[in-house]
Each structure stands twice: as C-alpha cells, then as structure tokens.
N, C-alpha and C. Protein backbone atom coordinates (compact mmCIF):
# COMPACT_ATOMS: atom_id res chain seq x y z
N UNK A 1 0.86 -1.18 0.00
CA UNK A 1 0.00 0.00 0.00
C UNK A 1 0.89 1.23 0.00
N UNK A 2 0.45 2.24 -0.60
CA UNK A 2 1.52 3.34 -0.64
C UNK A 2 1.43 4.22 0.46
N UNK A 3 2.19 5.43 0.56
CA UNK A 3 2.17 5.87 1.95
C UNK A 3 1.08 6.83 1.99
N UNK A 4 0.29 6.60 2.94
CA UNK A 4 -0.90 7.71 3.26
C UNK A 4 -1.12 8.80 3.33
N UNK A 5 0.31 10.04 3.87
CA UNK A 5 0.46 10.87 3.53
C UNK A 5 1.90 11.55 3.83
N UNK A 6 1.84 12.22 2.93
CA UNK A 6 3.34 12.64 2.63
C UNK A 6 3.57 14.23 3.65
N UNK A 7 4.26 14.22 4.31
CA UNK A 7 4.28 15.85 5.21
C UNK A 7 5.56 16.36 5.65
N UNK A 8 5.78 17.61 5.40
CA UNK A 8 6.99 18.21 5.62
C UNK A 8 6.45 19.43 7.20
N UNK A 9 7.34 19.21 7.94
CA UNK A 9 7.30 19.46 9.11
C UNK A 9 8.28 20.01 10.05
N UNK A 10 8.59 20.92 10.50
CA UNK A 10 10.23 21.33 11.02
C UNK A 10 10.12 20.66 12.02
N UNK A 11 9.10 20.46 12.53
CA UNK A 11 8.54 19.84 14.39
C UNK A 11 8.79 18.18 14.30
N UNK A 12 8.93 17.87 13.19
CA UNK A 12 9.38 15.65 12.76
C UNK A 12 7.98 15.64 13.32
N UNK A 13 8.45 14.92 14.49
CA UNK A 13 7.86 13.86 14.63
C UNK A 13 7.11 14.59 16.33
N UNK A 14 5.76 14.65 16.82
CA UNK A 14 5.38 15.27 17.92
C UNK A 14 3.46 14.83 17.71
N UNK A 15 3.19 15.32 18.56
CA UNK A 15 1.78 15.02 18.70
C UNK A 15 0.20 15.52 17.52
N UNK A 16 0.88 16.19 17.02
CA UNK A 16 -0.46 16.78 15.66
C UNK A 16 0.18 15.30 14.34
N UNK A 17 1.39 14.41 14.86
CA UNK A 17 1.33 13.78 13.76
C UNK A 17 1.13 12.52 14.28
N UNK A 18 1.13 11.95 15.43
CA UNK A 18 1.55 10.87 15.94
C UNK A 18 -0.37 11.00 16.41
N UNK A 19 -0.77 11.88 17.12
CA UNK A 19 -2.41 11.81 17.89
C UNK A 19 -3.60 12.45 16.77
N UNK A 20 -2.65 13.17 15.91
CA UNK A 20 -4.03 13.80 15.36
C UNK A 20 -3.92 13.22 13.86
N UNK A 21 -3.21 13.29 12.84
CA UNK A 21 -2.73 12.29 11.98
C UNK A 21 -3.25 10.88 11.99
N UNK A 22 -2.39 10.42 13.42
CA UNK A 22 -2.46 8.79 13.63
C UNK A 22 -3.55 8.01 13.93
N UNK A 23 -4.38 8.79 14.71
CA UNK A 23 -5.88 8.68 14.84
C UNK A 23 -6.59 8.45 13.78
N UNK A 24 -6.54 9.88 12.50
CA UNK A 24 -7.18 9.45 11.60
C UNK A 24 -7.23 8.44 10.23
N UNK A 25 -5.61 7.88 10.08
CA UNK A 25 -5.55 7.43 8.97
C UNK A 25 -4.90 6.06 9.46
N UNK A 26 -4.80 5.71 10.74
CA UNK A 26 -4.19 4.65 11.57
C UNK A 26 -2.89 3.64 10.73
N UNK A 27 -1.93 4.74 10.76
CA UNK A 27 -0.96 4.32 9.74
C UNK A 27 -0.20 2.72 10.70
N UNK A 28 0.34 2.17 9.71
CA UNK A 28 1.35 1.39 10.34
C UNK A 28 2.64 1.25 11.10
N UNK A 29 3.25 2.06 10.09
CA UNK A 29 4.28 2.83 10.35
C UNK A 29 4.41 4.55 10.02
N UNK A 30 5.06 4.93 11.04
CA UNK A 30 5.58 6.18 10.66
C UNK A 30 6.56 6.90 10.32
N UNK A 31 7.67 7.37 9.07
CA UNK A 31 8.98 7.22 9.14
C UNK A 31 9.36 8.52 8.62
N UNK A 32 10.27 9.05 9.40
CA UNK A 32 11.27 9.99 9.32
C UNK A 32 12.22 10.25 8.76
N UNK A 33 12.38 10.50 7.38
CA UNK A 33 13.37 10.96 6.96
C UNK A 33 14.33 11.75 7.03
N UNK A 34 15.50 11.45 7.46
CA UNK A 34 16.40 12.51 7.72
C UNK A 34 18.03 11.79 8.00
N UNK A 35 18.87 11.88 6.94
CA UNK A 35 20.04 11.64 7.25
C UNK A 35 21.13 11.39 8.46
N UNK A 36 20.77 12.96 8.83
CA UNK A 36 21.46 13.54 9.46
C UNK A 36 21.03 12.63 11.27
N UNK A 37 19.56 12.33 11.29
CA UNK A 37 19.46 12.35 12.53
C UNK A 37 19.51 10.82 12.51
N UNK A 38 19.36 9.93 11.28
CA UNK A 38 19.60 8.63 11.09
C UNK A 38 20.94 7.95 11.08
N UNK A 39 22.05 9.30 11.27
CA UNK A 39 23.39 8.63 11.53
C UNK A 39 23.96 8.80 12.78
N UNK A 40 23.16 9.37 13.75
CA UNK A 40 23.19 9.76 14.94
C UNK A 40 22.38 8.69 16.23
N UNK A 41 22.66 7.49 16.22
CA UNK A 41 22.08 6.39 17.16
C UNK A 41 21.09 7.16 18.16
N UNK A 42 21.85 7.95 19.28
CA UNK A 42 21.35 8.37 19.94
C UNK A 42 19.88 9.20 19.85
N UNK A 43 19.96 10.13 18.50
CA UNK A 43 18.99 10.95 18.32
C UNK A 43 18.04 10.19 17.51
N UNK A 44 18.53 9.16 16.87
CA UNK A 44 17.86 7.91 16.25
C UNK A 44 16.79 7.20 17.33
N UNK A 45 17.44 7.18 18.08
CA UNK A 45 16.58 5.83 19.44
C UNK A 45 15.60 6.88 20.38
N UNK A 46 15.77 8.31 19.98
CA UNK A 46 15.39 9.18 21.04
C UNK A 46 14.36 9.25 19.74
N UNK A 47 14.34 9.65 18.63
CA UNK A 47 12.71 9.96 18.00
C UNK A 47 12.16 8.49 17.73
N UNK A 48 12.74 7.40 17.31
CA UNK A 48 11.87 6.14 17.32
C UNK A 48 11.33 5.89 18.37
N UNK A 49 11.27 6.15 19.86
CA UNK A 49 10.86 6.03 21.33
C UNK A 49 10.05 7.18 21.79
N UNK A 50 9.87 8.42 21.14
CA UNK A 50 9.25 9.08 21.58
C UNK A 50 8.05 8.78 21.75
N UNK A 51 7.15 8.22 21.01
CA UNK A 51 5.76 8.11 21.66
C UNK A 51 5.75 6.41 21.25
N UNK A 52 4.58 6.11 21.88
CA UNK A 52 4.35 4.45 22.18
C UNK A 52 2.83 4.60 21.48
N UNK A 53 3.08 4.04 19.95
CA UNK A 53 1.78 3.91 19.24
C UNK A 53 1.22 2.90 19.43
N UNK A 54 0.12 2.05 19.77
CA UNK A 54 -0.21 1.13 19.67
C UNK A 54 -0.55 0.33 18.06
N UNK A 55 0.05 -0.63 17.80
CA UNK A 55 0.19 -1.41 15.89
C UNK A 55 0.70 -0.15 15.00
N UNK A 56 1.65 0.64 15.40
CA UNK A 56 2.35 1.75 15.06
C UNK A 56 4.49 1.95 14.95
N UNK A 57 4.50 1.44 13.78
CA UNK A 57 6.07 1.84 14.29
C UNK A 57 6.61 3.12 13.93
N UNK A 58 7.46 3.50 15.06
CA UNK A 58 8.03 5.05 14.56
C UNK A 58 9.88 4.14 14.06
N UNK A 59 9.83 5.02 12.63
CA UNK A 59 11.39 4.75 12.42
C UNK A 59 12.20 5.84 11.47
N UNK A 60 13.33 5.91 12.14
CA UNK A 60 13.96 7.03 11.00
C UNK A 60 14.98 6.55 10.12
N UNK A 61 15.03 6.66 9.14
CA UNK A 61 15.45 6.46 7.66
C UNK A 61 16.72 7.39 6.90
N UNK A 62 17.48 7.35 6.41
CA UNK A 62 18.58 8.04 5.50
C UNK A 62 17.53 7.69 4.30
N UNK A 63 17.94 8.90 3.26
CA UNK A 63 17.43 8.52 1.77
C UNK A 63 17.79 7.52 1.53
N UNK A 64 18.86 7.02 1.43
CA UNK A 64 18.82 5.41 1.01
C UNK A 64 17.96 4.56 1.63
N UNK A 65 18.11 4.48 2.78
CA UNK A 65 17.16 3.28 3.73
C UNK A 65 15.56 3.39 3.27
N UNK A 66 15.23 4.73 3.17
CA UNK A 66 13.96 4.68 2.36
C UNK A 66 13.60 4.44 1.17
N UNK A 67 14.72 4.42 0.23
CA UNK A 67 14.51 3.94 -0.66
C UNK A 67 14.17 2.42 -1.21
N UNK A 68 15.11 2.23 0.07
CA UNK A 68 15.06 0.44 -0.08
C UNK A 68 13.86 -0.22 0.61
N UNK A 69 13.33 0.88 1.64
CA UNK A 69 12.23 0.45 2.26
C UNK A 69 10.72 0.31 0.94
N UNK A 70 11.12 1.56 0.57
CA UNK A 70 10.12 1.67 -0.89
C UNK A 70 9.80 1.04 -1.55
N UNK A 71 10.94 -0.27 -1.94
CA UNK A 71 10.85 -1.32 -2.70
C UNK A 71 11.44 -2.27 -2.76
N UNK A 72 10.83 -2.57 -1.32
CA UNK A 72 10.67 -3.85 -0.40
C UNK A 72 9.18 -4.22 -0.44
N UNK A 73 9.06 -5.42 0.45
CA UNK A 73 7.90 -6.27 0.39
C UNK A 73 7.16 -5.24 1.38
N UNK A 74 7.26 -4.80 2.24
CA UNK A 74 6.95 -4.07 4.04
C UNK A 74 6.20 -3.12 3.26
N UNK A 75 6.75 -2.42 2.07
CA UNK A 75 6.00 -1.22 2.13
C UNK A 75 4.63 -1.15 0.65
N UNK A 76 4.56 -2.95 0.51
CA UNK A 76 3.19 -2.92 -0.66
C UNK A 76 2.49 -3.33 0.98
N UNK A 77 2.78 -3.69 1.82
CA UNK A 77 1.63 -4.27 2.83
C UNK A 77 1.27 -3.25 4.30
N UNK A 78 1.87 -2.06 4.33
CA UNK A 78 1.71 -1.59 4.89
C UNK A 78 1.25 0.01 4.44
N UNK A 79 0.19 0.95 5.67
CA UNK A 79 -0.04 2.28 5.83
C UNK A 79 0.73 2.61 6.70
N UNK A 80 1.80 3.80 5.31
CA UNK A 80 3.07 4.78 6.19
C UNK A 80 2.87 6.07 6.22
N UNK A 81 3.38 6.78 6.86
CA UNK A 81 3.15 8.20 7.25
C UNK A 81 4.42 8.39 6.56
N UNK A 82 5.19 9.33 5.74
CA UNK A 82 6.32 9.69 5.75
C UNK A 82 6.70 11.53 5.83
N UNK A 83 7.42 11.23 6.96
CA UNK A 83 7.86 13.14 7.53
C UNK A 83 9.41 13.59 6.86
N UNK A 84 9.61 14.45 6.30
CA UNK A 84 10.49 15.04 6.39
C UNK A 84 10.18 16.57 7.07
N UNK A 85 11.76 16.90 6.76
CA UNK A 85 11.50 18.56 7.42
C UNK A 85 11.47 19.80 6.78
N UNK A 86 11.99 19.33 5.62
CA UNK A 86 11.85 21.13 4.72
C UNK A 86 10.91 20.62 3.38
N UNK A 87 10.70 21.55 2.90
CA UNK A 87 10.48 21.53 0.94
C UNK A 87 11.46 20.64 0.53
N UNK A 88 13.21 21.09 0.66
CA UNK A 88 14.10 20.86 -0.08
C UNK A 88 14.47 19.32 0.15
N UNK A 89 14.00 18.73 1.55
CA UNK A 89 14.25 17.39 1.43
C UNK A 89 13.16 16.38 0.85
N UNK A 90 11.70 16.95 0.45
CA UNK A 90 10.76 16.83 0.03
C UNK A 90 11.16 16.53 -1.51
N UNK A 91 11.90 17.50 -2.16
CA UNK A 91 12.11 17.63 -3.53
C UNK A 91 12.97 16.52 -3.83
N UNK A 92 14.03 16.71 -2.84
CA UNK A 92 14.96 14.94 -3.12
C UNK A 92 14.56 13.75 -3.18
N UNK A 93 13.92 13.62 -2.58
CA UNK A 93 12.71 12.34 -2.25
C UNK A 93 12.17 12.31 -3.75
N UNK A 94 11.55 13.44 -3.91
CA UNK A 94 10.69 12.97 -5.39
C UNK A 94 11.46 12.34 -6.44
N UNK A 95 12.93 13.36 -6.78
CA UNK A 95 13.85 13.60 -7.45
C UNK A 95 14.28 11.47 -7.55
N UNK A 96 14.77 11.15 -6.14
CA UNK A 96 15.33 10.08 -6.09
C UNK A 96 14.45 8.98 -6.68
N UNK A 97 13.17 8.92 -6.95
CA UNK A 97 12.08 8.50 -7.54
C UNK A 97 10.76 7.84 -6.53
N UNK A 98 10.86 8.49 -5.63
CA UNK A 98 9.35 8.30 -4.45
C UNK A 98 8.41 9.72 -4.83
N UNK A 99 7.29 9.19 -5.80
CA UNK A 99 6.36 10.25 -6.93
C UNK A 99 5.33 10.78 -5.37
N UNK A 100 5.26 11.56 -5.59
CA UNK A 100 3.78 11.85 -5.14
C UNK A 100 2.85 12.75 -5.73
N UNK A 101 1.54 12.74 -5.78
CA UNK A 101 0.95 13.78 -6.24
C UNK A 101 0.63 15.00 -4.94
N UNK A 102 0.23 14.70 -3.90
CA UNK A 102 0.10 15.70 -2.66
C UNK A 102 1.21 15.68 -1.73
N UNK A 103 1.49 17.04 -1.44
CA UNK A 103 2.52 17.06 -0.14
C UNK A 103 1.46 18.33 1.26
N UNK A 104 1.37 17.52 2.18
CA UNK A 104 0.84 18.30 3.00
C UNK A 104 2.37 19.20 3.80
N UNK A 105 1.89 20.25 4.23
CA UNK A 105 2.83 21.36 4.73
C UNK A 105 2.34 21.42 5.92
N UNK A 106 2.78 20.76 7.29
CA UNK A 106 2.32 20.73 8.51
C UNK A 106 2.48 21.75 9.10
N UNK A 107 3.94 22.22 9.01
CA UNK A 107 4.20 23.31 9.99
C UNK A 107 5.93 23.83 9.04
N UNK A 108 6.19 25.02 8.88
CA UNK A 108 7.71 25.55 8.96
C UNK A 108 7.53 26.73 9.54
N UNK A 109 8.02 26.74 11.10
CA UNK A 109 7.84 27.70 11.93
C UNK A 109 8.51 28.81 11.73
N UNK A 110 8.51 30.08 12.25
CA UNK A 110 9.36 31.05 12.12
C UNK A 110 10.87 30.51 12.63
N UNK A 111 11.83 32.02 11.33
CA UNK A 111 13.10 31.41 11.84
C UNK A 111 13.61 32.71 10.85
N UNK A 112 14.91 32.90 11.80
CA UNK A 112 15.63 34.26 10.74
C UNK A 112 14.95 34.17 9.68
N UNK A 113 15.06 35.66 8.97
CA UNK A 113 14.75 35.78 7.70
C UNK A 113 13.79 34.62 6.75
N UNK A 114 13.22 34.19 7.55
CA UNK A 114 11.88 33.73 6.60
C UNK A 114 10.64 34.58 6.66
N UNK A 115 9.92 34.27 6.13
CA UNK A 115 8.46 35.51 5.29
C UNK A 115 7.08 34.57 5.83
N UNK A 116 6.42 35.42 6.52
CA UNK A 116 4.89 34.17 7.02
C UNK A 116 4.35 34.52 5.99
N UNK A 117 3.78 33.09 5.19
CA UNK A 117 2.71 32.53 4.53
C UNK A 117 1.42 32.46 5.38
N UNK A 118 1.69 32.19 6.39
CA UNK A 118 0.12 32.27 7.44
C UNK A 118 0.45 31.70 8.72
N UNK A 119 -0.22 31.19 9.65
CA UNK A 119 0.70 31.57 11.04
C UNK A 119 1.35 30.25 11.70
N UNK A 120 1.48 29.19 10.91
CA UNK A 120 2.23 27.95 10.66
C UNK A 120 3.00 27.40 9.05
N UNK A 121 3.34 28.55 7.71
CA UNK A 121 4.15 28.26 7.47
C UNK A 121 4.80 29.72 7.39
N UNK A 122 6.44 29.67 7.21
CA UNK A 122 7.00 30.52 7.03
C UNK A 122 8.07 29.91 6.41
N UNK A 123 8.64 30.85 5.31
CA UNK A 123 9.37 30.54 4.02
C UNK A 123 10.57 31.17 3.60
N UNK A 124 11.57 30.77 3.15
CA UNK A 124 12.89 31.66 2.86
C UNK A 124 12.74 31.15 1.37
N UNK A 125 14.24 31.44 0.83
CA UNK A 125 13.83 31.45 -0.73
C UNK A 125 14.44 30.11 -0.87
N UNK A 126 15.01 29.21 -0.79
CA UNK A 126 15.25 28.05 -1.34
C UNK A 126 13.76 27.25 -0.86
N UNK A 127 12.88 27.42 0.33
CA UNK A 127 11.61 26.65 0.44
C UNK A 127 10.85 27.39 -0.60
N UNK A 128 11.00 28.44 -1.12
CA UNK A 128 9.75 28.69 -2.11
C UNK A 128 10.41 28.27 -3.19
N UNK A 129 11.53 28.23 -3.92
CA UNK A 129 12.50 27.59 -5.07
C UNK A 129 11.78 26.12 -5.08
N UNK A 130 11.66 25.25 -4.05
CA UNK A 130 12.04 23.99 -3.63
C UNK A 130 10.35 23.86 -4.25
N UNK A 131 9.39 24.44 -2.97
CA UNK A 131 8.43 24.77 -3.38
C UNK A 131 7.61 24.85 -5.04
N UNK A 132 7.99 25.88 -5.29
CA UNK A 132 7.86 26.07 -6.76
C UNK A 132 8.34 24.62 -7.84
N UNK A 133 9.36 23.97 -7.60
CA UNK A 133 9.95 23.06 -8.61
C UNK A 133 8.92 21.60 -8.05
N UNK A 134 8.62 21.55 -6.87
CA UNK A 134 7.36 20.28 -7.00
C UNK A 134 6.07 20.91 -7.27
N UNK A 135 5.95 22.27 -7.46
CA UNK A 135 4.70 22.31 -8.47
C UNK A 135 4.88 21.96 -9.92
N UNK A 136 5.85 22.56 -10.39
CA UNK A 136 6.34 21.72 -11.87
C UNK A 136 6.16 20.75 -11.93
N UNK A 137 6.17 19.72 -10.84
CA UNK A 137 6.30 18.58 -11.03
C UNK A 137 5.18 18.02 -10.72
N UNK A 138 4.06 18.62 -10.68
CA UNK A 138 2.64 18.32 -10.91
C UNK A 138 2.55 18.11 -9.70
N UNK A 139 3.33 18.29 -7.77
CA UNK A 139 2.55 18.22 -7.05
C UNK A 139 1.87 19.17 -6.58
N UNK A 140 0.99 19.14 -5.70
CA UNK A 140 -0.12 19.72 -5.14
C UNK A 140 0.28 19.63 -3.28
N UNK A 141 0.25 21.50 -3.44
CA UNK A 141 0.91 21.37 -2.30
C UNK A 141 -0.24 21.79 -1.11
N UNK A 142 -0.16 21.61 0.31
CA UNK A 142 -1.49 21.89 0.81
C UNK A 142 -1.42 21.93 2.29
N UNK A 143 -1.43 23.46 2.69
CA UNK A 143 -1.17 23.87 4.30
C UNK A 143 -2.51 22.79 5.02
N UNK A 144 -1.95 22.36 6.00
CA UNK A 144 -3.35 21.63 7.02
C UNK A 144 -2.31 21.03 8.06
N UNK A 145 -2.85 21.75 8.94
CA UNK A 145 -1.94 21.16 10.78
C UNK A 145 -2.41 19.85 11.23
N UNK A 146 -3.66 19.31 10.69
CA UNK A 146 -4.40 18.42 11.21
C UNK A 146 -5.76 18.38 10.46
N UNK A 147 -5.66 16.59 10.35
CA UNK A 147 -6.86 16.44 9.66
C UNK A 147 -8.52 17.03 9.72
N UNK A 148 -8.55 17.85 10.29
CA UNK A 148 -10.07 18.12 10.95
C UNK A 148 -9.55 19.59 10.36
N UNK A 149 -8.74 20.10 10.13
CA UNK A 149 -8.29 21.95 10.00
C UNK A 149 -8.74 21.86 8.38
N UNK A 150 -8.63 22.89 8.01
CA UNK A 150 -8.94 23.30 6.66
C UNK A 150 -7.99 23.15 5.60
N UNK A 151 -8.19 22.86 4.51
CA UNK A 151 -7.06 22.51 3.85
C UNK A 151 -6.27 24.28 2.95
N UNK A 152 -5.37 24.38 2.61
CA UNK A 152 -5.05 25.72 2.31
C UNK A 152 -4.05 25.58 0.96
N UNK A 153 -4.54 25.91 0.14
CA UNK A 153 -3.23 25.73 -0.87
C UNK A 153 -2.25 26.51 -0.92
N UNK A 154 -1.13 26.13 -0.98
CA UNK A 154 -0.08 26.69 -0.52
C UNK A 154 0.73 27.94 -1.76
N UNK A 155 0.57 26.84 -2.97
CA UNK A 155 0.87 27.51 -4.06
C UNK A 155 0.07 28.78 -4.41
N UNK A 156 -0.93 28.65 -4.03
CA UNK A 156 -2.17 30.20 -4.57
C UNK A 156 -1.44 31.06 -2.64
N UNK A 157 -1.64 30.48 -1.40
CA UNK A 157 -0.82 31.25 -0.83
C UNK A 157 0.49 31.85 -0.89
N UNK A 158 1.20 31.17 -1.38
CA UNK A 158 2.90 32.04 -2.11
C UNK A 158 2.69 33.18 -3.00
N UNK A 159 2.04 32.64 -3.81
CA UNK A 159 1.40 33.83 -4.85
C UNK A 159 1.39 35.18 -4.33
N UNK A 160 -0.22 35.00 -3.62
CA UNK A 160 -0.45 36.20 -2.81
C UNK A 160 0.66 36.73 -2.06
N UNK A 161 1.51 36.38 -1.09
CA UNK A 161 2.63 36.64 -0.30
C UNK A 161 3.81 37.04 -0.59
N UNK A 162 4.31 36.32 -1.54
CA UNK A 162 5.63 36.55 -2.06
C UNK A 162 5.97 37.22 -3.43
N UNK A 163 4.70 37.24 -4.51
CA UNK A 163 4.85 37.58 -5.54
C UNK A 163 4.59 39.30 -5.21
C-alpha cells in the first residue's frame, strides 16, 4: 500500500502527527526521513521512542534506507506516514524516484529571515525555489496542521505573499 500521507514538518515527529494524523488514517508505520538524525544512534533511538503507538512503528530512515524500504515487500503491505522537514528534502525524495501527487505542509515555523505565509508556514527562498519546482512537477501542495483543520493551498498562498 503506498504511503498515506506525505508531510513536511520542522517539528518531525510530535503530537499533531503521531495523535491527530495517527488517529485518523491509523498508519502502520511512521517514518522519518532525515540523514542527518539517522546517523546519529542516539537521536535515532530518542525519535523512534518518543511516543508508544499502539500497531504503530516510529522509524527514521537516511534517503537510502527509504529507498530500499520503498521497494521492499513491508512497504506494498503496509499504511506509512512519511515526515520530512523542509520543501528541499521533500524535492529529493521525489527527485530520487518516491512520486507523489500531494505534499501536506504541517508546519515551517518562524526562523531568521523567513516571510509568514500564514501563522504555521514561514518561508525563505530556497523553500519557495524547492516549493515552486514540485509544483512543476505536478505536485499539489497543501497547508493543514491536522486532519479536521482546513485545507489551504499553498501555491495560490505564495502567490499572494511573495509575488
């Protein structure tokens, strides 16, 4: 089964994805993409342990490991959540060949020199670059903190904001 939904998030992995997410689409697994924190044991064992899903695994992944997870047997039989943290690691993912048509935009909180889009995303110019090049690529991008919130398109919000 393919992954249920695709979300970029500065926050990983925390409770709007694990209680409010997990609730509604009762994924199998949930996996974290991120190199950096997947070569780091410690910070590895500290986000796979953070919360105790019940028929839920939390795991974090290097682009490779997900790739291989991708196309493996685990991931035609299972509902995955997959998180990264920016646009730009979003775009690699596609790039490396994991397609999607929707990317939900959970949260990119304020931070130096980024620009609010609305009062959970905020954007510098390589996330609107990054941004912009998976609309080319026919995805569909779409602010929502949680399944029950409103959905917001992100691309007609940049527009307004940044153009």
């Amino acid at each position: 089964m393919p992954f249920v939904l695709y979300r970029v998030d500065d926050r990983m992995i925390h409770g709007q994805v694990v209680v409010g997410w997990g609730s509604a689409i009762h994924p199998d697994r949930i996996i974290l993409c991120h190199d950096e924190i997947s070569a780091n044991q410690w910070e590895k064992d500290l986000y796979e342990s953070s919360f105790s899903v019940p028929d839920c695994q939390i795991c974090v992944f290097s682009l490779d490991e997900l790739l291989d997870y991708f196309q493996g047997e685990e991931y035609q039989k299972e509902r995955t959540i997959l998180l990264v943290e920016t646009p730009k690691d979003a775009l690699n993912i596609f790039r490396a060949g994991i397609h999607f048509d929707k990317l939900n935009i959970g949260g990119l909180h304020f931070r130096d020199k980024k620009k609010e889009l609305n009062n959970y995303i905020y954007v510098d110019a390589e996330d609107v670059d990054c941004i912009n090049d998976l609309q080319k690529l026919g995805v569909k991008l779409e602010g929502q903190t949680v399944p029950n919130a409103k959905k917001i398109d992100v691309g007609v919000l940049l527009e307004k904001k940044i153009s």
